[in-house]
C-alpha atoms as a PDB file:
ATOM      1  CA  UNK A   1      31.797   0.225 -28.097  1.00  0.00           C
ATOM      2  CA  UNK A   2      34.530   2.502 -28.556  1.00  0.00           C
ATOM      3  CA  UNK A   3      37.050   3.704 -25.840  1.00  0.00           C
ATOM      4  CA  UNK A   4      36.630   7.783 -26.914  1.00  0.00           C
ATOM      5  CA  UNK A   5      32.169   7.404 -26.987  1.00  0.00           C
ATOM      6  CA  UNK A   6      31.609   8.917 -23.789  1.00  0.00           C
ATOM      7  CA  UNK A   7      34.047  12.001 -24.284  1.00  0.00           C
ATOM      8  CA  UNK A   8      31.643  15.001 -24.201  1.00  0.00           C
ATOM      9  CA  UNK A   9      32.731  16.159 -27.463  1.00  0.00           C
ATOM     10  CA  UNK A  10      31.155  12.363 -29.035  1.00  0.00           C
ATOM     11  CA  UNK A  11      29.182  11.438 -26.405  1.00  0.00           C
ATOM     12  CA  UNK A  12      25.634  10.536 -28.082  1.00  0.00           C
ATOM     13  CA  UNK A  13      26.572  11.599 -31.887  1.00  0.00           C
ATOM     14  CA  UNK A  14      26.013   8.963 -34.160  1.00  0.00           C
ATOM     15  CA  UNK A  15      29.454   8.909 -35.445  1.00  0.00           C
ATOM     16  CA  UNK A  16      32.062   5.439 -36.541  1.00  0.00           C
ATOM     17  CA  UNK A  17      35.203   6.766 -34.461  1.00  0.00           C
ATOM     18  CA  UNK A  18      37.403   3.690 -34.747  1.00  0.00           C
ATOM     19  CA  UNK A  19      39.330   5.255 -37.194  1.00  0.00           C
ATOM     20  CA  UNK A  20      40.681   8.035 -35.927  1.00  0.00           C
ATOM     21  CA  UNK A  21      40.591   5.391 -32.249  1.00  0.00           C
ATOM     22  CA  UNK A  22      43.039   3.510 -34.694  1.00  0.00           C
ATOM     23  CA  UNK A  23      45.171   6.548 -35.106  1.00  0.00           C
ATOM     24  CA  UNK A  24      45.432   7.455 -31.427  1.00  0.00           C
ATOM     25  CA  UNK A  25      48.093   6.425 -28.810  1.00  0.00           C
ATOM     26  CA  UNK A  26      47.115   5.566 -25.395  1.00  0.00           C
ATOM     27  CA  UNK A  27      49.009   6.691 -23.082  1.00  0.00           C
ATOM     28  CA  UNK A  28      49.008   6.054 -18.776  1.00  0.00           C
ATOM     29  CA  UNK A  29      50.236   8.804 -17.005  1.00  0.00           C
ATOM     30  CA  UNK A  30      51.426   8.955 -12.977  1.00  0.00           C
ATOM     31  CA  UNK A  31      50.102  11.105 -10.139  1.00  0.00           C
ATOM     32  CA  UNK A  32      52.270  14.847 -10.896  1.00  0.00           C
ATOM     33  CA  UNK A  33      53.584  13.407 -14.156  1.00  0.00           C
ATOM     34  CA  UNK A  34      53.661  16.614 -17.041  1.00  0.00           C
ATOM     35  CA  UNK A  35      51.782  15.810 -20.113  1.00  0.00           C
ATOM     36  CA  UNK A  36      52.371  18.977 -21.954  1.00  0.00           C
ATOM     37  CA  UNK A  37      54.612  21.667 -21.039  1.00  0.00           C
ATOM     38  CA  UNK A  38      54.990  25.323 -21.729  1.00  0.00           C
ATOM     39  CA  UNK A  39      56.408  25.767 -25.367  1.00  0.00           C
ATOM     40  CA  UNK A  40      55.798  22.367 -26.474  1.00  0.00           C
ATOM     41  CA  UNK A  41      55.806  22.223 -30.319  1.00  0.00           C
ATOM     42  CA  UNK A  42      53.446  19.201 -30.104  1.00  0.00           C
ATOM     43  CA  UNK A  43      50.090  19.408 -31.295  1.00  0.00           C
ATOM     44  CA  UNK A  44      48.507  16.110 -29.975  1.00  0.00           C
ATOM     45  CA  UNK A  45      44.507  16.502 -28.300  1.00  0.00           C
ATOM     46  CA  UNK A  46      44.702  14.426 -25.336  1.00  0.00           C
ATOM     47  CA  UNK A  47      41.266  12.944 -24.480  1.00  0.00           C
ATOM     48  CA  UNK A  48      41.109  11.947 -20.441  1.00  0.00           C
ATOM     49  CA  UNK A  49      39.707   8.276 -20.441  1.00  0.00           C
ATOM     50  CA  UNK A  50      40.581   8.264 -16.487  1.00  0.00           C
ATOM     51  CA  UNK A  51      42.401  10.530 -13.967  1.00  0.00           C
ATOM     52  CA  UNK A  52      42.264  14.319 -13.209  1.00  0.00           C
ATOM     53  CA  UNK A  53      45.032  17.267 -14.366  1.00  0.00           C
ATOM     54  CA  UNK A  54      45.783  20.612 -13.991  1.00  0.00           C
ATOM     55  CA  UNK A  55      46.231  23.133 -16.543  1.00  0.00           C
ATOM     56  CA  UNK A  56      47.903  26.223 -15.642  1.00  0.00           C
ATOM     57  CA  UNK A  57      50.170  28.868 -16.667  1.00  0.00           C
ATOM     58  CA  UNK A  58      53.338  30.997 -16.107  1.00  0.00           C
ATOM     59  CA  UNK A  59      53.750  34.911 -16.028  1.00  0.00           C
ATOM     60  CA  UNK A  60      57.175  36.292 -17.171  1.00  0.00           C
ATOM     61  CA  UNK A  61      57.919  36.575 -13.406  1.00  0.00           C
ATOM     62  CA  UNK A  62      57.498  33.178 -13.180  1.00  0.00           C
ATOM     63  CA  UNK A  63      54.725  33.146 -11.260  1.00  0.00           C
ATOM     64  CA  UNK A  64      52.080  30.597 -11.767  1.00  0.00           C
ATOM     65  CA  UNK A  65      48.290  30.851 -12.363  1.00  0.00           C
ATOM     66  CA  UNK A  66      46.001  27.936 -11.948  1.00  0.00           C
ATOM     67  CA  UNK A  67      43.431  27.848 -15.335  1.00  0.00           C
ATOM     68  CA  UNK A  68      41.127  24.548 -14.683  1.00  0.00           C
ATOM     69  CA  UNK A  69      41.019  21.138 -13.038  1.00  0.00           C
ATOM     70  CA  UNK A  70      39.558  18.806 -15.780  1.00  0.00           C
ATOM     71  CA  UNK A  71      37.988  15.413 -15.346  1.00  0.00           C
ATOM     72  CA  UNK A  72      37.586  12.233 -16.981  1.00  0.00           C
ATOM     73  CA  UNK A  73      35.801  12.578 -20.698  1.00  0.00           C
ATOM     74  CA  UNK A  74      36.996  15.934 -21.031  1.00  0.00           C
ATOM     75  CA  UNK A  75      39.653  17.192 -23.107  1.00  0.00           C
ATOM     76  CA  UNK A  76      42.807  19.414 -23.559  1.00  0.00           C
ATOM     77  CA  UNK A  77      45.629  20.486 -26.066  1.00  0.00           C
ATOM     78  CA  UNK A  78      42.813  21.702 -28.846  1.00  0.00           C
ATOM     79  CA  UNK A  79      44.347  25.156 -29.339  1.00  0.00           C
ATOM     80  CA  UNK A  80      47.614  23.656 -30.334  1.00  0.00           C
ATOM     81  CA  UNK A  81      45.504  21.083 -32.808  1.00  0.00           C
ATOM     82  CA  UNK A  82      43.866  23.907 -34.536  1.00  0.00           C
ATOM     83  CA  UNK A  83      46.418  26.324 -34.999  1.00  0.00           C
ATOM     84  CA  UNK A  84      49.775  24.995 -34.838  1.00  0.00           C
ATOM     85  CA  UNK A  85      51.177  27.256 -32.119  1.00  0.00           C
ATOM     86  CA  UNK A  86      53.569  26.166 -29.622  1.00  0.00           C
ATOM     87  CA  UNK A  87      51.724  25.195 -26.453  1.00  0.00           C
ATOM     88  CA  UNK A  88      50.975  27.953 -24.129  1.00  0.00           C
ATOM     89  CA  UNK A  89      49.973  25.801 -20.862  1.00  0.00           C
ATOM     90  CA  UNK A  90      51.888  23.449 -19.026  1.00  0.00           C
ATOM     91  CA  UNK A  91      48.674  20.343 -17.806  1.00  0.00           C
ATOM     92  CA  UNK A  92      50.181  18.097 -14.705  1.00  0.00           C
ATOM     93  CA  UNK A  93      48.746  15.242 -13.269  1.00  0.00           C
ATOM     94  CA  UNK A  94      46.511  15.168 -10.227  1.00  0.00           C
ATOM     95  CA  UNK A  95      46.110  11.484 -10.041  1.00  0.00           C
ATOM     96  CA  UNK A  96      46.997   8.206 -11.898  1.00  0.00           C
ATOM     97  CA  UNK A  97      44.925   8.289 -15.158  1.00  0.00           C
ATOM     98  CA  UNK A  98      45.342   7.322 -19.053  1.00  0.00           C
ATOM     99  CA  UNK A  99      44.523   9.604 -21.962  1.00  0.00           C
ATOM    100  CA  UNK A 100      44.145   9.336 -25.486  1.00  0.00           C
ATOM    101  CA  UNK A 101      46.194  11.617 -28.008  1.00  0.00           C
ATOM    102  CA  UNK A 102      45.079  11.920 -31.222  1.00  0.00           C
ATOM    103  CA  UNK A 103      47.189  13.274 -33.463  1.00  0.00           C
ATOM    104  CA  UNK A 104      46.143  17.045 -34.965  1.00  0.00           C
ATOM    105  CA  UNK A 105      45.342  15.928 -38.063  1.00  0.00           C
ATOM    106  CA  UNK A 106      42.968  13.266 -37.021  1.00  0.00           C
ATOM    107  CA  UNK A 107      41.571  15.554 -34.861  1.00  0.00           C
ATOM    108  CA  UNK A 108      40.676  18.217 -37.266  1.00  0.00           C
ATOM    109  CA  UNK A 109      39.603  15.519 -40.190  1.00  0.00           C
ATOM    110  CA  UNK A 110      36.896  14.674 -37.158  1.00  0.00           C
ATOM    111  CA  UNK A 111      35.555  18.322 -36.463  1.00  0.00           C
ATOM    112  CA  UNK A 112      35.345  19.500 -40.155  1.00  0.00           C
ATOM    113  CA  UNK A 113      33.805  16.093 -40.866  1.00  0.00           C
ATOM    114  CA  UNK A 114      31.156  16.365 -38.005  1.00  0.00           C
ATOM    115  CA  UNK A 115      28.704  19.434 -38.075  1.00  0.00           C
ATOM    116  CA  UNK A 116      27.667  17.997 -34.291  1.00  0.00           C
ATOM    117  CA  UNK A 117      31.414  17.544 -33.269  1.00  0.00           C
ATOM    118  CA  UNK A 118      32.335  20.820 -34.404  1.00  0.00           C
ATOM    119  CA  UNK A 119      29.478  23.013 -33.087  1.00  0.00           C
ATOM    120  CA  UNK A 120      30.175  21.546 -29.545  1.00  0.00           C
ATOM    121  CA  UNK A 121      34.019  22.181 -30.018  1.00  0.00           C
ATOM    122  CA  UNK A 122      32.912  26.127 -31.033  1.00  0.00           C
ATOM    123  CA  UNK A 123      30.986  26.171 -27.331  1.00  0.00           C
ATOM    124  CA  UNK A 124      33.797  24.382 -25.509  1.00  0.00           C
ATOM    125  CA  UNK A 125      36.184  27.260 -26.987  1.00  0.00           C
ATOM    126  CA  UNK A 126      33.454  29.890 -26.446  1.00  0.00           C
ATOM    127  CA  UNK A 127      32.757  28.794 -22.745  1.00  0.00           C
ATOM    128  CA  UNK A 128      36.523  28.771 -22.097  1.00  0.00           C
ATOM    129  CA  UNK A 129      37.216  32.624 -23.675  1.00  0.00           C
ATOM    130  CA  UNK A 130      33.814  33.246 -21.391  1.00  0.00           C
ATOM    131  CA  UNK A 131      35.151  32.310 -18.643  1.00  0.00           C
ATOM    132  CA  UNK A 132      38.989  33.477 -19.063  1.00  0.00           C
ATOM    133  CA  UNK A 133      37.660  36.776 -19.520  1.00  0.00           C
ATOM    134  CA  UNK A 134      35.224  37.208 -16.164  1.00  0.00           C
ATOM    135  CA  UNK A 135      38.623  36.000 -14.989  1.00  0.00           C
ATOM    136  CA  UNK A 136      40.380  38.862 -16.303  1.00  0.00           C
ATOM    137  CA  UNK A 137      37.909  41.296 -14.974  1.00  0.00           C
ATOM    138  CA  UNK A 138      37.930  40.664 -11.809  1.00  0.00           C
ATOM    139  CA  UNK A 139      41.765  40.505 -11.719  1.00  0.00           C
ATOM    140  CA  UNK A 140      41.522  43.779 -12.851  1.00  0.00           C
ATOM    141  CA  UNK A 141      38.651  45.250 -10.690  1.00  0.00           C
ATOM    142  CA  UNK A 142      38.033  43.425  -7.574  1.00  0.00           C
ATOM    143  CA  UNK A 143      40.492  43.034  -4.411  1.00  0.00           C
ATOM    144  CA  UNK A 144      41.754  39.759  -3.106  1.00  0.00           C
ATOM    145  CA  UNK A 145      38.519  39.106  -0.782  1.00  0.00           C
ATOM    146  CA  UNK A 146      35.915  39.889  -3.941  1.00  0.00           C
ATOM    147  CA  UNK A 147      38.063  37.664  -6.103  1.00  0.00           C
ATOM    148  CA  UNK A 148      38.273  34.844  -3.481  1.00  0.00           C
ATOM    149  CA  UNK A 149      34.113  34.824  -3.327  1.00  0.00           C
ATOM    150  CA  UNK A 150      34.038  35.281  -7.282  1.00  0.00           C
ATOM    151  CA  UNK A 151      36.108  31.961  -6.840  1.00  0.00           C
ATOM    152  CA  UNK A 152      34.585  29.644  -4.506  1.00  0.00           C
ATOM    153  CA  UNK A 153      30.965  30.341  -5.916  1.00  0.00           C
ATOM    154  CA  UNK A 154      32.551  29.194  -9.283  1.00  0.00           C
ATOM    155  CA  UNK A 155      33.981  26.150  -7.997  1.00  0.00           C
ATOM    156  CA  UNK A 156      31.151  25.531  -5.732  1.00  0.00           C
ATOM    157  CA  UNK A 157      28.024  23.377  -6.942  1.00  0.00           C
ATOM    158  CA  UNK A 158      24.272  23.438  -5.391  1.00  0.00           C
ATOM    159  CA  UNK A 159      23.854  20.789  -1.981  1.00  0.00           C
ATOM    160  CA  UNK A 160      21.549  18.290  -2.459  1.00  0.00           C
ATOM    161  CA  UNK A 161      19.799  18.669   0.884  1.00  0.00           C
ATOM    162  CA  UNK A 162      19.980  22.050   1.218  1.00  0.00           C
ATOM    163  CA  UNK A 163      19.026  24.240  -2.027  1.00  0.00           C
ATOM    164  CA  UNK A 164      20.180  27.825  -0.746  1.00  0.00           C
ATOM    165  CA  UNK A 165      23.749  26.138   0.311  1.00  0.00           C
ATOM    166  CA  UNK A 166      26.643  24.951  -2.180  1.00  0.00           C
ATOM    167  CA  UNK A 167      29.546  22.729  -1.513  1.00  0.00           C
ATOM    168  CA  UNK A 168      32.680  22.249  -3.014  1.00  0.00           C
ATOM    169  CA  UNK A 169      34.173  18.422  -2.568  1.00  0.00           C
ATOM    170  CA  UNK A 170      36.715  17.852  -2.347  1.00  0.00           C
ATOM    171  CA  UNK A 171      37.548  21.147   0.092  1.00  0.00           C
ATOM    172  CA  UNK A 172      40.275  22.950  -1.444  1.00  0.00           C
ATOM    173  CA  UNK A 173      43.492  23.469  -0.343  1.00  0.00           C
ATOM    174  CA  UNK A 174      44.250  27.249   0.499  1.00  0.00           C
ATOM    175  CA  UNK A 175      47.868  27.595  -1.577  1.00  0.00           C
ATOM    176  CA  UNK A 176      45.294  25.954  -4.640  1.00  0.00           C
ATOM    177  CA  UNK A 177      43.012  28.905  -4.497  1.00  0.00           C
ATOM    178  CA  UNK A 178      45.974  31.317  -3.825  1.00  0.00           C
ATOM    179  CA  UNK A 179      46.824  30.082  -7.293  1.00  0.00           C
ATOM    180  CA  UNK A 180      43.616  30.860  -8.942  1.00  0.00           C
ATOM    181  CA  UNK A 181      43.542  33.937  -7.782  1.00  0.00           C
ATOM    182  CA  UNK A 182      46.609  35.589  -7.911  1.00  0.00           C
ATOM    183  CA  UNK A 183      47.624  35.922  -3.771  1.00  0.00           C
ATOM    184  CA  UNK A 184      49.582  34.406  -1.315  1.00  0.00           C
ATOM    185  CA  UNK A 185      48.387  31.095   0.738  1.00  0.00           C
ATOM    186  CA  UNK A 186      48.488  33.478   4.136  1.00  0.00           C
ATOM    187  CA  UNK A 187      46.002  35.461   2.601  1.00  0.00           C
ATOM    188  CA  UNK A 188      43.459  33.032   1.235  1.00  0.00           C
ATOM    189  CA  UNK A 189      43.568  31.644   5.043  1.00  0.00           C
ATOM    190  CA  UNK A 190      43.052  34.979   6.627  1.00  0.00           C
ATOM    191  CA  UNK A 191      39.971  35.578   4.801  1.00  0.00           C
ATOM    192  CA  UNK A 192      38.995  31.985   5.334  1.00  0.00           C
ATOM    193  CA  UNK A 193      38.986  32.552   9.148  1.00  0.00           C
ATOM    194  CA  UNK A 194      36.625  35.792   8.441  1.00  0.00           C
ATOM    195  CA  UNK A 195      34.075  34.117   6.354  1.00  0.00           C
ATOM    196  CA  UNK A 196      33.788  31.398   8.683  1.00  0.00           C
ATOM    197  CA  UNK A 197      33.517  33.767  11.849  1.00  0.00           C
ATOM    198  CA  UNK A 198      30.687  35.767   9.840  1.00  0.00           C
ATOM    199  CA  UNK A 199      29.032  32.125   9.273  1.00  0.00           C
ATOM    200  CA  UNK A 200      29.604  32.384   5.534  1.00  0.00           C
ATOM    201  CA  UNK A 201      31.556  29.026   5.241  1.00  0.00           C
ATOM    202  CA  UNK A 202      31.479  25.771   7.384  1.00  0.00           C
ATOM    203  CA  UNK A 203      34.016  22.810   6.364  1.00  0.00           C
ATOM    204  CA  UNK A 204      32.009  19.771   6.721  1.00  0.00           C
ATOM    205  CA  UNK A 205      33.609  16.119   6.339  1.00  0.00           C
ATOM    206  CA  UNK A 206      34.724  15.920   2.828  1.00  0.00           C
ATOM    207  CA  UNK A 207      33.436  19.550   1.730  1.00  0.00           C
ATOM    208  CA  UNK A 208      33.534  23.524   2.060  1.00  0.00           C
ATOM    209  CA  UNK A 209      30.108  24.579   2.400  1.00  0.00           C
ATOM    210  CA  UNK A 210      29.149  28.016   1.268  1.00  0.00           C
ATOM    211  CA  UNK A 211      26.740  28.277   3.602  1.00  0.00           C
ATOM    212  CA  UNK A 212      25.305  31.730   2.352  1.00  0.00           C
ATOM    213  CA  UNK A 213      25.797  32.189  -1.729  1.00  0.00           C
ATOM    214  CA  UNK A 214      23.418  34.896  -2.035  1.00  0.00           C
ATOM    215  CA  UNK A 215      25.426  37.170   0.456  1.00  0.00           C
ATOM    216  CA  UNK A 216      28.979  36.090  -1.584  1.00  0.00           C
ATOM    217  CA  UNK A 217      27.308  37.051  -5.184  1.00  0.00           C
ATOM    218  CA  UNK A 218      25.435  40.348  -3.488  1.00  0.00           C
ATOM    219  CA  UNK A 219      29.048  41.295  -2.533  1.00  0.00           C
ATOM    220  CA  UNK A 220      30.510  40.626  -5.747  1.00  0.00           C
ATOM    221  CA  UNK A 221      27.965  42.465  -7.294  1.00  0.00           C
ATOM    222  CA  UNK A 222      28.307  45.359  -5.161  1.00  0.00           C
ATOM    223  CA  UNK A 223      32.540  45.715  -5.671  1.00  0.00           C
ATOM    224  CA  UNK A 224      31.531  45.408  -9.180  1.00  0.00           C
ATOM    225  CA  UNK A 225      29.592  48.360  -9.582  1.00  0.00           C
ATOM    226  CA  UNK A 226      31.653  50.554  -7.013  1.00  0.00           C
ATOM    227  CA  UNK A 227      34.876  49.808  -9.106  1.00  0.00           C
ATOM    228  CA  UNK A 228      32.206  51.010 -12.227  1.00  0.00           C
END
């Protein structure tokens, strides 16, 4: 079996990779190692066999904006791949890990060549632009506290044991979700110390609980149609 069949743009698609396997490097990265940088002219896809990273990006103040936290089997460095633009995203290392980088024109033989491979790469784009752009709204309309709930309930997944509850785990640190959102660390903690008085969040051992969602998205909702 192949080292690139459980990458969720292959995984279950009847498809002989070792070629384009053949025509990858493999390459072991270290905990806050770069892997691409801002203005890179490469145009590599890097395929995460193991290890997490961090893709983010720079205003022209300097300032820097969190985009995603990606996981093992998923993948980065597709826009560069597809249309030959400098990279616009610098992706660190969160832990040790090893990727694979397939060169751009491997990686484009593979989607035209693949009507499976290629309609899950046009939802993986899709979902991103999706996704960037509720971003973008609620940069634009909410404050800092709407944007902070927006937040959480995205990073936030259902608890087993207790369906109206969701956790986040690992609990995230406070200057990380300053960095999603565009605020200071101060602030995110400030509101922290509100929600939990109000008995909206509870840190547990290993988590964040939100321990009422349906309050969080009844807020958003709200600042969304006052701003409206």
């Amino acid at each position: 079996m192949g080292r690139l069949t459980n990458a969720l743009l292959f995984k279950d698609v009847d498809l002989d990779l070792a070629p384009f396997e053949a025509r990858c490097n493999w390459r072991r990265f270290d905990m806050e190692e770069t892997l691409v940088d801002f203005d890179d002219l490469s145009s590599d896809v890097y395929f995460l066999l193991s290890g997490e990273v961090r893709v983010l990006m720079r205003t022209a103040s300097g300032k820097e904006v969190i985009l995603d936290e990606l996981k093992p089997n998923e993948l980065f460095g597709e826009l560069a791949a597809m249309d030959g633009i400098k990279r616009s995203a610098n992706v660190t290392a969160l832990t040790r890990g090893e990727a694979a980088v397939m060169p751009a024109t491997a990686f484009r033989e593979l989607v035209f060549s693949n009507k499976i491979v290629a309609g899950r790469l046009f939802c993986l784009l899709a979902s991103r632009i999706r996704e960037l752009n509720e971003r973008f709204v609620e940069q634009t309309v909410l404050d800092l506290r709407h944007r902070l709930y927006s937040e959480l309930l995205r990073l936030s997944a259902p608890r087993h044991e207790r369906a109206d509850e969701r956790v986040i785990t690992p609990p995230p640190f406070h200057h990380i979700i300053a960095s999603r959102i565009g605020c200071r660390r101060e602030q995110v903690t400030r509101e922290f110390t509100m929600m939990s008085h109000e008995g909206l969040i509870e840190r547990t051992r290993g988590a964040l609980v939100l321990c009422k969602p349906d309050i969080l998205r009844a807020r958003v909702a709200d600042a969304m149609r006052e701003d409206a």
